[in-house]
Protein backbone atom coordinates (compact mmCIF):
# COMPACT_ATOMS: atom_id res chain seq x y z
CA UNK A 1 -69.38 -25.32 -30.86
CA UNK A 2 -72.07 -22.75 -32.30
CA UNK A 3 -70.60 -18.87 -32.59
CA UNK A 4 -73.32 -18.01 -30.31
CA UNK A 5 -72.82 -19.87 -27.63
CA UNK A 6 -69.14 -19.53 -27.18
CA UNK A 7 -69.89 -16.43 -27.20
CA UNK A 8 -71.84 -16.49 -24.26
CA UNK A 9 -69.88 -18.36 -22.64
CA UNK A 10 -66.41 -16.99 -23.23
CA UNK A 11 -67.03 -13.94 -20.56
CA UNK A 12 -68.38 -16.23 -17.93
CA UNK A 13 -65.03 -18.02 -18.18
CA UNK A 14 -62.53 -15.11 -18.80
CA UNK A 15 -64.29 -14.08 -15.25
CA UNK A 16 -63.78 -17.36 -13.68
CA UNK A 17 -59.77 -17.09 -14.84
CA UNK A 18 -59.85 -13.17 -13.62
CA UNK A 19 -61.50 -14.26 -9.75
CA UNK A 20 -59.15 -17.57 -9.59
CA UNK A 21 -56.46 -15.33 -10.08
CA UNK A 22 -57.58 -12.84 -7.30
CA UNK A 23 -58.01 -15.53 -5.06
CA UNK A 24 -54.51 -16.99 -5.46
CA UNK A 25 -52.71 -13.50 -5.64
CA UNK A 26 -54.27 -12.88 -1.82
CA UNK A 27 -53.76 -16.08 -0.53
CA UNK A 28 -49.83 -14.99 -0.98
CA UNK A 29 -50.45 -11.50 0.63
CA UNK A 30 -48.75 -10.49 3.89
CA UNK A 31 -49.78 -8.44 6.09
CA UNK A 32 -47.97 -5.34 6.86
CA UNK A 33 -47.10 -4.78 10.66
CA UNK A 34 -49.74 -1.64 12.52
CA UNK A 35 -47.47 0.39 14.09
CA UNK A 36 -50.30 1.30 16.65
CA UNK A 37 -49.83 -2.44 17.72
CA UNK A 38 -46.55 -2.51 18.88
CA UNK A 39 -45.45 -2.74 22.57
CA UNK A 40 -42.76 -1.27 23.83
CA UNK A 41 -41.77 -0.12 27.51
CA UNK A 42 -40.01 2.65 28.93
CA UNK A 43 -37.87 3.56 31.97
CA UNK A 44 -36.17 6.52 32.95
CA UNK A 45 -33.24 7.12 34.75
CA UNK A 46 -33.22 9.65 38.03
CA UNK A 47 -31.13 12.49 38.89
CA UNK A 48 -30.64 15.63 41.15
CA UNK A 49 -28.94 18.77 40.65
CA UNK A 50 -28.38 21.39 43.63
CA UNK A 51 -28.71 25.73 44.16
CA UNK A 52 -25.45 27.11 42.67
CA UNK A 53 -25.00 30.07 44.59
CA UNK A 54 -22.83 28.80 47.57
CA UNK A 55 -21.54 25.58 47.88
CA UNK A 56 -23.58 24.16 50.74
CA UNK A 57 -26.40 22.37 49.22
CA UNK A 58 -29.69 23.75 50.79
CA UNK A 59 -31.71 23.45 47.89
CA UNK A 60 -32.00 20.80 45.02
CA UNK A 61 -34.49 19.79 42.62
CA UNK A 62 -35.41 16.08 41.67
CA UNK A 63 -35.50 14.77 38.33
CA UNK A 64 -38.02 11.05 39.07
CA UNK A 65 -37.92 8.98 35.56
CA UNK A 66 -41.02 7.07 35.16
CA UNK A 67 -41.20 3.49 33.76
CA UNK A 68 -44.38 1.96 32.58
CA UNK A 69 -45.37 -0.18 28.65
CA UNK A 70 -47.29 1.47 26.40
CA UNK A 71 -48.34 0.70 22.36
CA UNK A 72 -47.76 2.49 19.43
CA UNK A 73 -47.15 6.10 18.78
CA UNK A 74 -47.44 7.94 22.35
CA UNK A 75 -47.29 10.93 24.32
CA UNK A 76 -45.28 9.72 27.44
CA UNK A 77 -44.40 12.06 31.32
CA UNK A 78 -40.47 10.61 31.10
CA UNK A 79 -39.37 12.73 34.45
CA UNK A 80 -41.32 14.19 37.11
CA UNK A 81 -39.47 16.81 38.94
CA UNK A 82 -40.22 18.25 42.09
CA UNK A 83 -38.10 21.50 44.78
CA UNK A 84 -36.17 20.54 47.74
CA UNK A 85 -34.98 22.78 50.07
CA UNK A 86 -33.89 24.43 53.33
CA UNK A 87 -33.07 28.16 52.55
CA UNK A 88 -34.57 31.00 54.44
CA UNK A 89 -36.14 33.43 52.93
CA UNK A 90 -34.02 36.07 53.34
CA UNK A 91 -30.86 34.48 51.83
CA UNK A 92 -32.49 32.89 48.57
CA UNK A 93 -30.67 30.08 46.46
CA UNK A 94 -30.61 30.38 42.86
CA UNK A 95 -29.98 28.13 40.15
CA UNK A 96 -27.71 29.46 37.33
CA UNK A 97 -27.66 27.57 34.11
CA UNK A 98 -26.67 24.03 36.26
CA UNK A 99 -26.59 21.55 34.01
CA UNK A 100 -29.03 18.05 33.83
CA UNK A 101 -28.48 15.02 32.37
CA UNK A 102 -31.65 12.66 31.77
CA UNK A 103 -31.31 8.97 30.66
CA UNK A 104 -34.47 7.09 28.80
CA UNK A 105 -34.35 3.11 28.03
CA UNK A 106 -36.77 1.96 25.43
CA UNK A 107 -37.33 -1.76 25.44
CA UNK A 108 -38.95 -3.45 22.22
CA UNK A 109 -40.62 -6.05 23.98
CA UNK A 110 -41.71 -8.43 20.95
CA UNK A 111 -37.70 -8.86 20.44
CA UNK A 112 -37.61 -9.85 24.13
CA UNK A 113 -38.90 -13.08 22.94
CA UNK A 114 -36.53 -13.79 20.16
CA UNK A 115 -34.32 -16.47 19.77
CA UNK A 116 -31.65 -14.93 17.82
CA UNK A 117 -28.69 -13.89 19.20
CA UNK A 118 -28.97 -10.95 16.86
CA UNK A 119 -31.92 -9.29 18.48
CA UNK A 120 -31.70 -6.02 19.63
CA UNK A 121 -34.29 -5.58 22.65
CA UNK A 122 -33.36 -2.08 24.60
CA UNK A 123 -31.76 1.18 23.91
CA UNK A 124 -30.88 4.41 25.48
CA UNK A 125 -31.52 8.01 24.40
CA UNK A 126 -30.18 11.03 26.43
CA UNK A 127 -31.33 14.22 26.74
CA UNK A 128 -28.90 17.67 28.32
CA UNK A 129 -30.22 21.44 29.38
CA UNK A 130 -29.51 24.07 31.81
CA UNK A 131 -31.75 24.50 34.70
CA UNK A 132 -32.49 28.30 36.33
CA UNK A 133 -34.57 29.41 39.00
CA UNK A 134 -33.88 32.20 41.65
CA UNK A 135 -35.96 33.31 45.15
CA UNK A 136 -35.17 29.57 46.15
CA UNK A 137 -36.21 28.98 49.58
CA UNK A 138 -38.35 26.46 51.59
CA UNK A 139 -41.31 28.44 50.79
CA UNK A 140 -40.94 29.77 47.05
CA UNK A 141 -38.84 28.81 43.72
CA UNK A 142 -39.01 31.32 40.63
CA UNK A 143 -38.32 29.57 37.65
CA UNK A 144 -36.24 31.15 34.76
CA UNK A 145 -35.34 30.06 31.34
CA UNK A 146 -34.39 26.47 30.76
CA UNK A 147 -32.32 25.75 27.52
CA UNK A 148 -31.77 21.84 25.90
CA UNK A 149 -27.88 21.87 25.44
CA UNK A 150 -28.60 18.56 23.18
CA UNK A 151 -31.39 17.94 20.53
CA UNK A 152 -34.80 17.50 21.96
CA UNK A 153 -35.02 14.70 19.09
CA UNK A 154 -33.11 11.72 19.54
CA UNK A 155 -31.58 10.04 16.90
CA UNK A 156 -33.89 6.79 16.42
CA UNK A 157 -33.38 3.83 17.82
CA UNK A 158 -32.99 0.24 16.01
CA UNK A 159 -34.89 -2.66 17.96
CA UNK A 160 -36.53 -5.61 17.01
CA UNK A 161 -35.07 -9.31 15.16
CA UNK A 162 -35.05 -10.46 12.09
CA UNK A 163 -37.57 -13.20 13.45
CA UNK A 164 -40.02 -10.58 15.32
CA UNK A 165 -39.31 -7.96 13.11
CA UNK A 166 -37.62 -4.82 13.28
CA UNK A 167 -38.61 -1.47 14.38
CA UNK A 168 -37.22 2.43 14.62
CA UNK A 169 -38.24 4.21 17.93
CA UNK A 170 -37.68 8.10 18.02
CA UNK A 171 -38.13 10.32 21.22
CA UNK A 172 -38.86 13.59 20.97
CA UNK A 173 -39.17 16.17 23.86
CA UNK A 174 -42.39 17.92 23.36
CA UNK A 175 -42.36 20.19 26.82
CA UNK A 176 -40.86 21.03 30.01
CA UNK A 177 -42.92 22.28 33.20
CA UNK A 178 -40.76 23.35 36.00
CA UNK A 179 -42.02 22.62 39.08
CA UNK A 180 -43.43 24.87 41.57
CA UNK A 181 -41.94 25.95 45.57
CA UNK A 182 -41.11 23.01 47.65
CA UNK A 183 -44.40 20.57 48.59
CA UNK A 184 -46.17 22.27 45.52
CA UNK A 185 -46.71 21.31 41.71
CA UNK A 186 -44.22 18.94 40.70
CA UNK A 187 -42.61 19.72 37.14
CA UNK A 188 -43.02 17.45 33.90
CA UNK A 189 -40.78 16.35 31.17
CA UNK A 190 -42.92 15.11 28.42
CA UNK A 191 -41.95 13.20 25.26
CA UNK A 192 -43.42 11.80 22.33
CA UNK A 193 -42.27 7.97 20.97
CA UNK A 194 -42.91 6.96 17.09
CA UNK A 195 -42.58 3.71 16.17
CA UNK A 196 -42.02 3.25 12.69
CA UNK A 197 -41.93 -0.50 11.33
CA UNK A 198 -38.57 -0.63 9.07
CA UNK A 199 -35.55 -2.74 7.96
CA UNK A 200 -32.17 -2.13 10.05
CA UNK A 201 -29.81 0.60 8.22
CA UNK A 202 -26.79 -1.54 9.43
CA UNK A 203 -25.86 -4.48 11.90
CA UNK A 204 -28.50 -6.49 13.61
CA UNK A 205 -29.43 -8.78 11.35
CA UNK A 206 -30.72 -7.94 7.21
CA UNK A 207 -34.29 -7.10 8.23
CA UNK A 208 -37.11 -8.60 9.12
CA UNK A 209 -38.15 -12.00 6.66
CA UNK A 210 -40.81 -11.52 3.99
CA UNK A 211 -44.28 -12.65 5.34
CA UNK A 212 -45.14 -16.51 4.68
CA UNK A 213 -48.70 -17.75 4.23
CA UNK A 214 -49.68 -19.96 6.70
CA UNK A 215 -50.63 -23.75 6.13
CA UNK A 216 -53.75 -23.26 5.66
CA UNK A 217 -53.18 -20.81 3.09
CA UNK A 218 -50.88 -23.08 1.74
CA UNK A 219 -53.50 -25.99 1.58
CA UNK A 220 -55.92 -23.26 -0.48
CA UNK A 221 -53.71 -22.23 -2.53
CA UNK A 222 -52.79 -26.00 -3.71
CA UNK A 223 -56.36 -26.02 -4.43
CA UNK A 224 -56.87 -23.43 -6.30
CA UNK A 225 -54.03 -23.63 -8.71
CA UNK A 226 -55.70 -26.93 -10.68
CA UNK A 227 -59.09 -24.98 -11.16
CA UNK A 228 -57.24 -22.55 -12.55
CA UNK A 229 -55.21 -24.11 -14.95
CA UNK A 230 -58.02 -25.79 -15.97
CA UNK A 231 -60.01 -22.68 -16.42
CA UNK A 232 -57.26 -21.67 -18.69
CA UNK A 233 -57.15 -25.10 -20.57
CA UNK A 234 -60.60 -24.71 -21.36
CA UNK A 235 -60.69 -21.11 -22.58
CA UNK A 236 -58.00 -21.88 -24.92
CA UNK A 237 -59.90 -24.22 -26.41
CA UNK A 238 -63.04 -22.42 -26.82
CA UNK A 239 -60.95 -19.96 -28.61
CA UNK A 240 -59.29 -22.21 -30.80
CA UNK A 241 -62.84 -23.60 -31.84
């Protein structure tokens, strides 16, 4: 073969080798998981806690969990909380530092149709804090200062299957509106879910498989893999000429 024309030609086919290579390496790419994609559902437990200043229970306010799905990261009302009561005016309730418990179940619903007896579909986090409030009657409710006797993070939550994947959840209170006098504004707990794609830490299976092409992939990739070893074949040659 003349100088010049391998020459000329050697480029084209060190490009061939390059794209046949690009090709192949793709066809063998997973896909990593959006976390923006992921449903999940929620549903929270309810509760009630009552006036502390004398031990008939006139006045009470109402912690309502909410349940509904959502996807992704999001912003989430867990309780709803609303006044109850009975007091007149002139003998006020009070709430002093009475303690709430609040309950949230997260449920990875993509695990919900795994097979494995390993999968890990729902999980609980709780939450704890001291409720206040004075000039509690039918007709008013002051609201103090309400402390979180427990983190307002969670620790995160494992969920998911080695066959669906598996997935961290982590709940984090973001605010807390008391509510207003009895037949007013309700109150709002409101929390914030991440969902963060990951291998387990421990238990629960060793993680989620790595990705595997699909057939067709498969089939392409069978295809490609002679043109390329030809395309190597031949620019060995060229050089050796």
């Amino acid at each position: 073969m003349f100088p010049s024309l391998l020459e000329e030609r050697m480029p084209k086919m060190r490009k061939t080798l390059v794209s046949l290579c690009a090709a192949t390496a793709l066809l063998f790419t997973g896909t990593a998981v959006r976390a923006d994609s992921i449903p999940w559902g929620y549903s929270a437990t309810d509760t009630s806690i009552f006036n502390s200043n004398n031990p008939i229970q006139t006045s009470s306010i109402a912690f309502k969990g909410s349940s509904s799905v959502a996807t992704g990261n999001s912003g989430i009302i867990i309780y709803n909380l609303t006044t109850a009561s009975s007091q007149d005016p002139s003998t006020p309730d009070s709430f002093a530092n009475v303690p709430f418990g609040l309950g949230v179940t997260l449920t990875d619903i993509k695990a919900t149709s795994s097979a494995l007896p390993t999968a890990v579909t729902s999980g609980s986090v709780s939450f704890a804090g001291l409720f206040n409030a004075t000039n509690v009657t039918k007709s008013s409710l002051l609201p103090g200062t309400n402390t979180w006797t427990s983190p307002v993070t969670a620790a995160p939550l494992l969920l998911g299957s080695d066959d669906t994947g598996w997935r961290s959840y982590s709940v984090q209170v973001v605010s807390f509106t008391p509510p207003g006098q009895p037949g007013g504004a309700p109150g709002s707990i409101e929390a914030v879910v991440t969902v963060t794609p990951t291998n387990p830490t421990g238990g629960g299976g060793s993680g989620p498989p790595p990705t595997a092409p699909e057939p067709t992939s498969l089939v392409l990739a069978g295809l490609a893999l002679p043109a390329l070893l030809m395309a190597r074949r031949r620019l060995k040659k060229a050089q050796q000429a």
